[in-house]
PDB file of N, CA and C in Angstrom:
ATOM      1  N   UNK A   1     -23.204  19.764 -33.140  1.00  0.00           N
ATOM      2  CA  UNK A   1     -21.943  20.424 -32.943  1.00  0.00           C
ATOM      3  C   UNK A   1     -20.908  19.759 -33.839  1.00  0.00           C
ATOM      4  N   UNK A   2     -20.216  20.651 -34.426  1.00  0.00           N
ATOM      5  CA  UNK A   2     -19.220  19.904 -35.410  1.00  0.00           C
ATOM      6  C   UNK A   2     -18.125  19.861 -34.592  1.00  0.00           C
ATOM      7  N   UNK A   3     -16.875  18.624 -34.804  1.00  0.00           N
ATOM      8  CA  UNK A   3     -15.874  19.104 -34.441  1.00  0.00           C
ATOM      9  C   UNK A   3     -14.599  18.088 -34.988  1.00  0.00           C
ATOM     10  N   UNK A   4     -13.307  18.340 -34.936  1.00  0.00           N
ATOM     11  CA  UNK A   4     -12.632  17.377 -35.147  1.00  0.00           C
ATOM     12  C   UNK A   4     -12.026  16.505 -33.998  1.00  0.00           C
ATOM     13  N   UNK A   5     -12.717  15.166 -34.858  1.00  0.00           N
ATOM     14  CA  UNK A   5     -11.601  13.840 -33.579  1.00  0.00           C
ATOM     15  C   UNK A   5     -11.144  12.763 -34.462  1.00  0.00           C
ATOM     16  N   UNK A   6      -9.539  12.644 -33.978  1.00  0.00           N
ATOM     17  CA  UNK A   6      -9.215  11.579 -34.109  1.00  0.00           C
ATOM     18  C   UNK A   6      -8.976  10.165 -34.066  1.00  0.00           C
ATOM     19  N   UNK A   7      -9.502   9.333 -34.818  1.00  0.00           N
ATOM     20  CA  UNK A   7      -9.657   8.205 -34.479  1.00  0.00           C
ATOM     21  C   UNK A   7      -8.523   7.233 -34.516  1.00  0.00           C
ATOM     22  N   UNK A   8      -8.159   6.102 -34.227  1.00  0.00           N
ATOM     23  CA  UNK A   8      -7.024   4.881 -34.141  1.00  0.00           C
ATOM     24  C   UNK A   8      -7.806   4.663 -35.328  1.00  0.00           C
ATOM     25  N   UNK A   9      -6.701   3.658 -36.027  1.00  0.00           N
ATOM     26  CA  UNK A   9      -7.235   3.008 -37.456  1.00  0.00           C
ATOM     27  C   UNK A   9      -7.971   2.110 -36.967  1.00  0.00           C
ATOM     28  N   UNK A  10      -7.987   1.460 -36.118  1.00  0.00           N
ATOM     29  CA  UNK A  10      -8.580   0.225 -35.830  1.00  0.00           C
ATOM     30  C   UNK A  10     -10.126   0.546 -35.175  1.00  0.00           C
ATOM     31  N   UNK A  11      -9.934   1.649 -34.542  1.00  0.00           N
ATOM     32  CA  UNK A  11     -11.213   2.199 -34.219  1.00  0.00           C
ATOM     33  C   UNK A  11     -12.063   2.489 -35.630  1.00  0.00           C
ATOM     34  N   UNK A  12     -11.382   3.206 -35.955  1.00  0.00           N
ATOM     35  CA  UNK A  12     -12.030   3.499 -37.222  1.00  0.00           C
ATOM     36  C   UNK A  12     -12.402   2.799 -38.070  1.00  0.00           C
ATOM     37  N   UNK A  13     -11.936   1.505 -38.781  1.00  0.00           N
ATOM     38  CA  UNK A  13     -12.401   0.735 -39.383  1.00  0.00           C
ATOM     39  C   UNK A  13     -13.465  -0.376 -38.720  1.00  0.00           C
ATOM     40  N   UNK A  14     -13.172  -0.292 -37.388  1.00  0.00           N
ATOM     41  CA  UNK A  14     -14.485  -1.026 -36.434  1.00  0.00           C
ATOM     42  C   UNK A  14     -15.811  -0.147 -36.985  1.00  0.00           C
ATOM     43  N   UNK A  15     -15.905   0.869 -36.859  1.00  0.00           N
ATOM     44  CA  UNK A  15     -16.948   1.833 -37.354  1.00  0.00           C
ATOM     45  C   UNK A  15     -17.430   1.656 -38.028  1.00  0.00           C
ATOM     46  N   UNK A  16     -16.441   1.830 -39.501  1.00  0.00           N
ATOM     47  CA  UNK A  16     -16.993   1.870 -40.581  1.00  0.00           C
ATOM     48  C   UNK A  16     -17.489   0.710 -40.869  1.00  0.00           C
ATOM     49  N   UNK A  17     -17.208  -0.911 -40.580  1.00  0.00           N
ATOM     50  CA  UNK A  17     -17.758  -2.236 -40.800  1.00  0.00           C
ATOM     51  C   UNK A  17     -19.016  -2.258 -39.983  1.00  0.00           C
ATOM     52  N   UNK A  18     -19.108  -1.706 -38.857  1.00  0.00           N
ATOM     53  CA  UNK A  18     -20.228  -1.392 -38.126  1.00  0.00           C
ATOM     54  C   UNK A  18     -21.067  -0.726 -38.428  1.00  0.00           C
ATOM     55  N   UNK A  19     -21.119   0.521 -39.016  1.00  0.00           N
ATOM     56  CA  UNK A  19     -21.633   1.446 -40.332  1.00  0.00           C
ATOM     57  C   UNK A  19     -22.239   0.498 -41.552  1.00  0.00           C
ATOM     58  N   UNK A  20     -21.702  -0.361 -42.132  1.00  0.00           N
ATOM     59  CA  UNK A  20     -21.638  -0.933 -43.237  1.00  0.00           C
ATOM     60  C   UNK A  20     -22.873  -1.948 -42.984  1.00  0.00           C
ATOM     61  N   UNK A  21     -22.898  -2.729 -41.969  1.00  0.00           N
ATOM     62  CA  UNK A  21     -22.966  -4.009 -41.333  1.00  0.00           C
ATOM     63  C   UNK A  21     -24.726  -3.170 -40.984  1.00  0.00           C
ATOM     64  N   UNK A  22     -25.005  -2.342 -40.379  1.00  0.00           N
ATOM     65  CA  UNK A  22     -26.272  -1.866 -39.815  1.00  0.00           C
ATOM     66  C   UNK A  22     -27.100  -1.040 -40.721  1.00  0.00           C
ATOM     67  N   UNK A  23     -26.096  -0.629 -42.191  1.00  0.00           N
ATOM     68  CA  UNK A  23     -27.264   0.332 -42.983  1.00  0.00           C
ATOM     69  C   UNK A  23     -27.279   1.413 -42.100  1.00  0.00           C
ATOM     70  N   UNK A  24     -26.309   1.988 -41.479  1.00  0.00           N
ATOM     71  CA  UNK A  24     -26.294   3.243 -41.076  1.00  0.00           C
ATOM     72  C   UNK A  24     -24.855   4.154 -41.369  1.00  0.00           C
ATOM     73  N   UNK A  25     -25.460   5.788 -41.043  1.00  0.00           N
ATOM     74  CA  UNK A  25     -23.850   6.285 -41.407  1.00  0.00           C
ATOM     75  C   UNK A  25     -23.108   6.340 -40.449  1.00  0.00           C
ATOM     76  N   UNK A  26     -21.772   6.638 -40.783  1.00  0.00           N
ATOM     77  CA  UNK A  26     -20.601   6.425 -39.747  1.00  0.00           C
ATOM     78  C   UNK A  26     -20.946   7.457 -38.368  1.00  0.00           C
ATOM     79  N   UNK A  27     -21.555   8.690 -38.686  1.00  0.00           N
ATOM     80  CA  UNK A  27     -21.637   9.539 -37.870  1.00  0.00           C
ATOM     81  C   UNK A  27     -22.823   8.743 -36.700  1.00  0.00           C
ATOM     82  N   UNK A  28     -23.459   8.285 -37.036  1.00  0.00           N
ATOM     83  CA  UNK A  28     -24.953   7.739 -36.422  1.00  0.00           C
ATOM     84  C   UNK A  28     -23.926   6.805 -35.332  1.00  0.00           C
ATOM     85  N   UNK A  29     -22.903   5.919 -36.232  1.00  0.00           N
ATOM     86  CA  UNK A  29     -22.493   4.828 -35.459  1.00  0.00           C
ATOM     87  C   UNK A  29     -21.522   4.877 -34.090  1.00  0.00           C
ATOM     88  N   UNK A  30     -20.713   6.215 -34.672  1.00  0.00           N
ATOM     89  CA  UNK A  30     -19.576   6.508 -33.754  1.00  0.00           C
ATOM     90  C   UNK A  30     -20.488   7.282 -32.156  1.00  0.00           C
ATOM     91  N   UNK A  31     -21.572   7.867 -32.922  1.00  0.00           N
ATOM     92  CA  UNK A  31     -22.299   8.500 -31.737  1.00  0.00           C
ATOM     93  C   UNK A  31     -22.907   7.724 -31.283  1.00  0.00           C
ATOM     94  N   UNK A  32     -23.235   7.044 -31.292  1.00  0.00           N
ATOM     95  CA  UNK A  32     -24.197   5.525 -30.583  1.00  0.00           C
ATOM     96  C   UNK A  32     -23.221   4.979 -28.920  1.00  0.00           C
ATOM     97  N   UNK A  33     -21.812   4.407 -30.557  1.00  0.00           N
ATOM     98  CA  UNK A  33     -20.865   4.288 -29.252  1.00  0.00           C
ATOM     99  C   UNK A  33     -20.479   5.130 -28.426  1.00  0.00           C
ATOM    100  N   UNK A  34     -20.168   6.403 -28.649  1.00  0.00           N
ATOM    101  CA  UNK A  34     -19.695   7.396 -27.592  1.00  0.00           C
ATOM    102  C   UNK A  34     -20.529   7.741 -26.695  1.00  0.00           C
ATOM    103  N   UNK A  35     -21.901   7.461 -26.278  1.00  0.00           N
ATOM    104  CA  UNK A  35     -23.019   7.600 -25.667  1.00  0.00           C
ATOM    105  C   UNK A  35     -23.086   6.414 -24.839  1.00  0.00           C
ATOM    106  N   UNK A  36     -22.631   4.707 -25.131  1.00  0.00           N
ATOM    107  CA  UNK A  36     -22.946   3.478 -24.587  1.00  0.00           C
ATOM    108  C   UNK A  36     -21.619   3.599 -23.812  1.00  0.00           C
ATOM    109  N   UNK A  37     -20.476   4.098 -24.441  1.00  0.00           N
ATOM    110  CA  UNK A  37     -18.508   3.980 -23.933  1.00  0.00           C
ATOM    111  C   UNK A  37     -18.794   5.673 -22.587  1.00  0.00           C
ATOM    112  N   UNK A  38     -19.035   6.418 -22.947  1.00  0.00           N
ATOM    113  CA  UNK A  38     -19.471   7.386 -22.445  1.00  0.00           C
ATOM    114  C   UNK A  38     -20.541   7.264 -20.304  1.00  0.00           C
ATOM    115  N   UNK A  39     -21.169   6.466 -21.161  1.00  0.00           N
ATOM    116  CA  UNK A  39     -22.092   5.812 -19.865  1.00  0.00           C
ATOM    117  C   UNK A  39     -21.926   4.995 -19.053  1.00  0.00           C
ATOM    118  N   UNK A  40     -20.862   4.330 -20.041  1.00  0.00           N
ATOM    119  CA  UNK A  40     -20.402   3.307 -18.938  1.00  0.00           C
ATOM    120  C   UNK A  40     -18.646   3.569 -18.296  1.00  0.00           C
ATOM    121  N   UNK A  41     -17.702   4.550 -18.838  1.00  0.00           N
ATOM    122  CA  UNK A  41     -17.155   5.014 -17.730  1.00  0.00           C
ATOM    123  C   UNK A  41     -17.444   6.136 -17.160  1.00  0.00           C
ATOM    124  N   UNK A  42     -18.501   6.771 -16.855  1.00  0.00           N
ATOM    125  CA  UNK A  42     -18.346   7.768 -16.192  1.00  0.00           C
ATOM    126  C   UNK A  42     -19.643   7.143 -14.922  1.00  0.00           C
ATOM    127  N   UNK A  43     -20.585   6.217 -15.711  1.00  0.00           N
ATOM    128  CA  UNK A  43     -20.959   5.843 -14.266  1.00  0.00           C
ATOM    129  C   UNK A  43     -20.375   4.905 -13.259  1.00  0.00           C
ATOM    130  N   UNK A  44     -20.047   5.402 -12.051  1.00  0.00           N
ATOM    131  CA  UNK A  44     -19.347   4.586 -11.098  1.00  0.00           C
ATOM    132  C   UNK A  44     -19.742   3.109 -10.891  1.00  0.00           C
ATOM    133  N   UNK A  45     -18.976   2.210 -10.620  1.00  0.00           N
ATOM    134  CA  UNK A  45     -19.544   0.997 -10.641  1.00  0.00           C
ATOM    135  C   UNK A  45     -20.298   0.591  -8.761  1.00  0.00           C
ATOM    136  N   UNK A  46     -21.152   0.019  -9.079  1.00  0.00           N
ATOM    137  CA  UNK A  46     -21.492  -0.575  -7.694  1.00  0.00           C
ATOM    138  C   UNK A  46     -20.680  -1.029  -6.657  1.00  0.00           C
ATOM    139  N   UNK A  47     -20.702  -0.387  -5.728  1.00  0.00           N
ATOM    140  CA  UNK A  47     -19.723  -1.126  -4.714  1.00  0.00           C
ATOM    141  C   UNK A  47     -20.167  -2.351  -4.277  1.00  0.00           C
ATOM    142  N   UNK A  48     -19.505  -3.191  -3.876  1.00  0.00           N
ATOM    143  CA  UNK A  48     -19.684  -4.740  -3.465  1.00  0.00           C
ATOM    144  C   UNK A  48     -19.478  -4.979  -2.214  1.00  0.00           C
ATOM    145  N   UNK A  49     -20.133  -5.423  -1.461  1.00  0.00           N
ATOM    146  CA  UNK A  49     -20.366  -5.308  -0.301  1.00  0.00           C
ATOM    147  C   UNK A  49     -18.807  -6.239   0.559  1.00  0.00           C
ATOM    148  N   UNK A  50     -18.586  -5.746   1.514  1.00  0.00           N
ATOM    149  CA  UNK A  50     -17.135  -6.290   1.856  1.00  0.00           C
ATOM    150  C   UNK A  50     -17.700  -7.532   3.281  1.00  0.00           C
ATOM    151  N   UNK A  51     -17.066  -8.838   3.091  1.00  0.00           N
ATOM    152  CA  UNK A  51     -17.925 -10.132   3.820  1.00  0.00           C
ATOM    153  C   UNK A  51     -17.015 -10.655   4.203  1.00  0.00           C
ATOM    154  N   UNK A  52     -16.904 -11.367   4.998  1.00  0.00           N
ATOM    155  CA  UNK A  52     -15.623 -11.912   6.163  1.00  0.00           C
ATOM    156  C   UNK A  52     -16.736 -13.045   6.576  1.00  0.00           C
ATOM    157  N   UNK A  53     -15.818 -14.106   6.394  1.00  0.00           N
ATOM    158  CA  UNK A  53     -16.300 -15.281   7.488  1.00  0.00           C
ATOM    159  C   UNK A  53     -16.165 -15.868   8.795  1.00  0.00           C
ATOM    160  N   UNK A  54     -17.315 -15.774   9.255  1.00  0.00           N
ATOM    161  CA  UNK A  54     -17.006 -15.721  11.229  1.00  0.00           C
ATOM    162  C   UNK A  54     -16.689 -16.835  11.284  1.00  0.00           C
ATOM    163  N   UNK A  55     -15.594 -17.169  12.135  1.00  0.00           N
ATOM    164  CA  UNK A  55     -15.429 -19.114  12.812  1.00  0.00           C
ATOM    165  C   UNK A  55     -15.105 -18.316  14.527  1.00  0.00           C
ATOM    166  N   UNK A  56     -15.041 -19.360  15.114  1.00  0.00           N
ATOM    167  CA  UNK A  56     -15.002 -19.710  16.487  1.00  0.00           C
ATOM    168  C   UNK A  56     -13.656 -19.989  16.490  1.00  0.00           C
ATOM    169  N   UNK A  57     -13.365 -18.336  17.841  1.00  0.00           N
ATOM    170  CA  UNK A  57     -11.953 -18.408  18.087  1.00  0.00           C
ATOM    171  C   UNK A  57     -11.614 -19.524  19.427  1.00  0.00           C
ATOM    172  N   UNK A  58     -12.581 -19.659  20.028  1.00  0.00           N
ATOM    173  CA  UNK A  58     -12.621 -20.675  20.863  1.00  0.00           C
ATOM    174  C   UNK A  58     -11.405 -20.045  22.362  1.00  0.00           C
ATOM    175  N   UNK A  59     -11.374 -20.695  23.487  1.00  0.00           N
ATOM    176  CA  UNK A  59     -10.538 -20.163  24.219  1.00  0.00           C
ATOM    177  C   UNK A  59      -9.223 -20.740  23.975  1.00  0.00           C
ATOM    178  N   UNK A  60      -8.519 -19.914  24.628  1.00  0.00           N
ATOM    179  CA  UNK A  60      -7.076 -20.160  24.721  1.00  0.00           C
ATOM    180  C   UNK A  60      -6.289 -20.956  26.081  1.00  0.00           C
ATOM    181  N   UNK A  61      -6.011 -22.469  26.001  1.00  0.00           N
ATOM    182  CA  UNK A  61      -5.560 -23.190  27.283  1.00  0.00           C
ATOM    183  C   UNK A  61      -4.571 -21.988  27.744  1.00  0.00           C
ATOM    184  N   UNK A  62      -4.875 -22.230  29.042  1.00  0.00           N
ATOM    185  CA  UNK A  62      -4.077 -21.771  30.322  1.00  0.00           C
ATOM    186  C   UNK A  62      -3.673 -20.287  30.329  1.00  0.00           C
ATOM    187  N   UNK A  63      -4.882 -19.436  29.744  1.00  0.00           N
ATOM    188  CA  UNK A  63      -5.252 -18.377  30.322  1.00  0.00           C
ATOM    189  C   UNK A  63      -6.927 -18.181  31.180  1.00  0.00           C
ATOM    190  N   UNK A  64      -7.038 -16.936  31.325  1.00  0.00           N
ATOM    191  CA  UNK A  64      -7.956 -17.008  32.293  1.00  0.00           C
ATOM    192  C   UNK A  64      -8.511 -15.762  31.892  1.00  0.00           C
ATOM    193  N   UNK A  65      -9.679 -15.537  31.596  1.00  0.00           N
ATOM    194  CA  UNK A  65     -10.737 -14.979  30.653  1.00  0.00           C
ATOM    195  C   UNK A  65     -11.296 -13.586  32.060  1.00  0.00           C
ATOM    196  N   UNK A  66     -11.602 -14.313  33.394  1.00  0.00           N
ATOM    197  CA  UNK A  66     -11.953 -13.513  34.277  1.00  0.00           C
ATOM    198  C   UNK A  66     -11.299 -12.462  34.937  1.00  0.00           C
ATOM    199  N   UNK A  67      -9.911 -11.955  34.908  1.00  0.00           N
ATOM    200  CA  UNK A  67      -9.482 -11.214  35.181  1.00  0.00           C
ATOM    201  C   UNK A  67      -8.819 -10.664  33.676  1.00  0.00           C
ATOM    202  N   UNK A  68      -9.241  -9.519  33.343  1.00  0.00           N
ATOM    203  CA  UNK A  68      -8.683  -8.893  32.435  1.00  0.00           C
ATOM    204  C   UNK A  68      -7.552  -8.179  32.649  1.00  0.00           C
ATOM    205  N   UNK A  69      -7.146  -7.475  33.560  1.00  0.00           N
ATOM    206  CA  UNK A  69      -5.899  -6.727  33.648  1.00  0.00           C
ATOM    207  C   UNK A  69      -4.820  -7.848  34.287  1.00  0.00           C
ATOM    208  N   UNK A  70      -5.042  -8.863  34.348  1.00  0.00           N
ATOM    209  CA  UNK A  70      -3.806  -9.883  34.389  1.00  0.00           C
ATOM    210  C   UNK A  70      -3.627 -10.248  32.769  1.00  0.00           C
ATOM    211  N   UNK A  71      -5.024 -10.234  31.742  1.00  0.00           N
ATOM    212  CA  UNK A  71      -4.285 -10.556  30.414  1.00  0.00           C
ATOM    213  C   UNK A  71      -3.726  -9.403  29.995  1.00  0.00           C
ATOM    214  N   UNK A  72      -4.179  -8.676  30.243  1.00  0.00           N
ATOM    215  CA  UNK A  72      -3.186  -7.156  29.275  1.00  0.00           C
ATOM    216  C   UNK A  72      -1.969  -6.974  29.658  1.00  0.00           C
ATOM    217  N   UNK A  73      -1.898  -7.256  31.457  1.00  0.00           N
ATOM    218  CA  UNK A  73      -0.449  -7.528  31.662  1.00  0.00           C
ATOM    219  C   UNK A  73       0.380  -8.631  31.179  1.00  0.00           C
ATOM    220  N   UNK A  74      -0.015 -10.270  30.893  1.00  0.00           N
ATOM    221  CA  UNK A  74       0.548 -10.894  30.114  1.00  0.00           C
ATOM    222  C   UNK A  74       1.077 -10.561  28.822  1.00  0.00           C
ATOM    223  N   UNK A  75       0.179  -9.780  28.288  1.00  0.00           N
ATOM    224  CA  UNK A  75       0.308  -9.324  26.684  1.00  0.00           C
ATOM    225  C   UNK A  75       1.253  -8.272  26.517  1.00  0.00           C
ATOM    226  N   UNK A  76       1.490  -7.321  27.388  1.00  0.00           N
ATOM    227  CA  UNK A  76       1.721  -5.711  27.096  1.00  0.00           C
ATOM    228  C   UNK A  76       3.694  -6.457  27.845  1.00  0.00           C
ATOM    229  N   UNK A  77       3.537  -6.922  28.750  1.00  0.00           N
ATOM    230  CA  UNK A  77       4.872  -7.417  29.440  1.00  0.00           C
ATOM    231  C   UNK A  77       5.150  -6.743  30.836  1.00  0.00           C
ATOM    232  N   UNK A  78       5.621  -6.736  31.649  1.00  0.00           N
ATOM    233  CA  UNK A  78       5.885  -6.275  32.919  1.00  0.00           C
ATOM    234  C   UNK A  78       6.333  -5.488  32.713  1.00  0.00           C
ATOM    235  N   UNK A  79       7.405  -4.474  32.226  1.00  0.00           N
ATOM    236  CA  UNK A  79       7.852  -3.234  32.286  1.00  0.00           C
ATOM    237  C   UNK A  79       6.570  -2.275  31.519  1.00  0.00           C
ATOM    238  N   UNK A  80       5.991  -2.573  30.931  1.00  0.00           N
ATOM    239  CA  UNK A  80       4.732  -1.746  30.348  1.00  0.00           C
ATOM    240  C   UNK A  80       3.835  -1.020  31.380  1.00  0.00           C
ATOM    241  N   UNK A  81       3.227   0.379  31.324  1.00  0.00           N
ATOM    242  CA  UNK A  81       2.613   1.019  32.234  1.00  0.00           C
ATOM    243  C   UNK A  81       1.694   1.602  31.556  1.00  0.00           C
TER     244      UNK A  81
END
């Protein structure tokens, strides 16, 4: 497929030294890259797994673990319903 694209100078002369440098033509070279630049943003990257480190919350002096609706009432406050 023919077509026109414009290149940055700097792109472009990357090419052509890259061209130069491999004994190949510019067309061979630019398509190489647009196939490796091509592949690598359009494939999504791996997600990384999300890791948290457990420690020991340990209890809290001078509450009391066995009645739960006395802590929610501590927490929430007396006018709370």
């Amino acid at each position: 497929m023919r077509t026109t694209l414009t290149l940055d100078p700097d792109i472009a002369a990357k090419a052509r030294l890259g061209a130069a440098r491999l004994h190949k033509p510019f067309k061979e070279v630019i398509n190489a890259a647009l196939r490796v630049g091509l592949d690598e943003i359009l494939a999504p990257p791996a997600a990384q797994p999300y890791r948290t480190q457990a420690r020991p919350m340990g209890l809290r002096r001078g509450l009391s673990y066995d009645n739960i609706a006395e802590l929610v009432a501590n927490a929430e406050g007396e006018g709370h319903s």
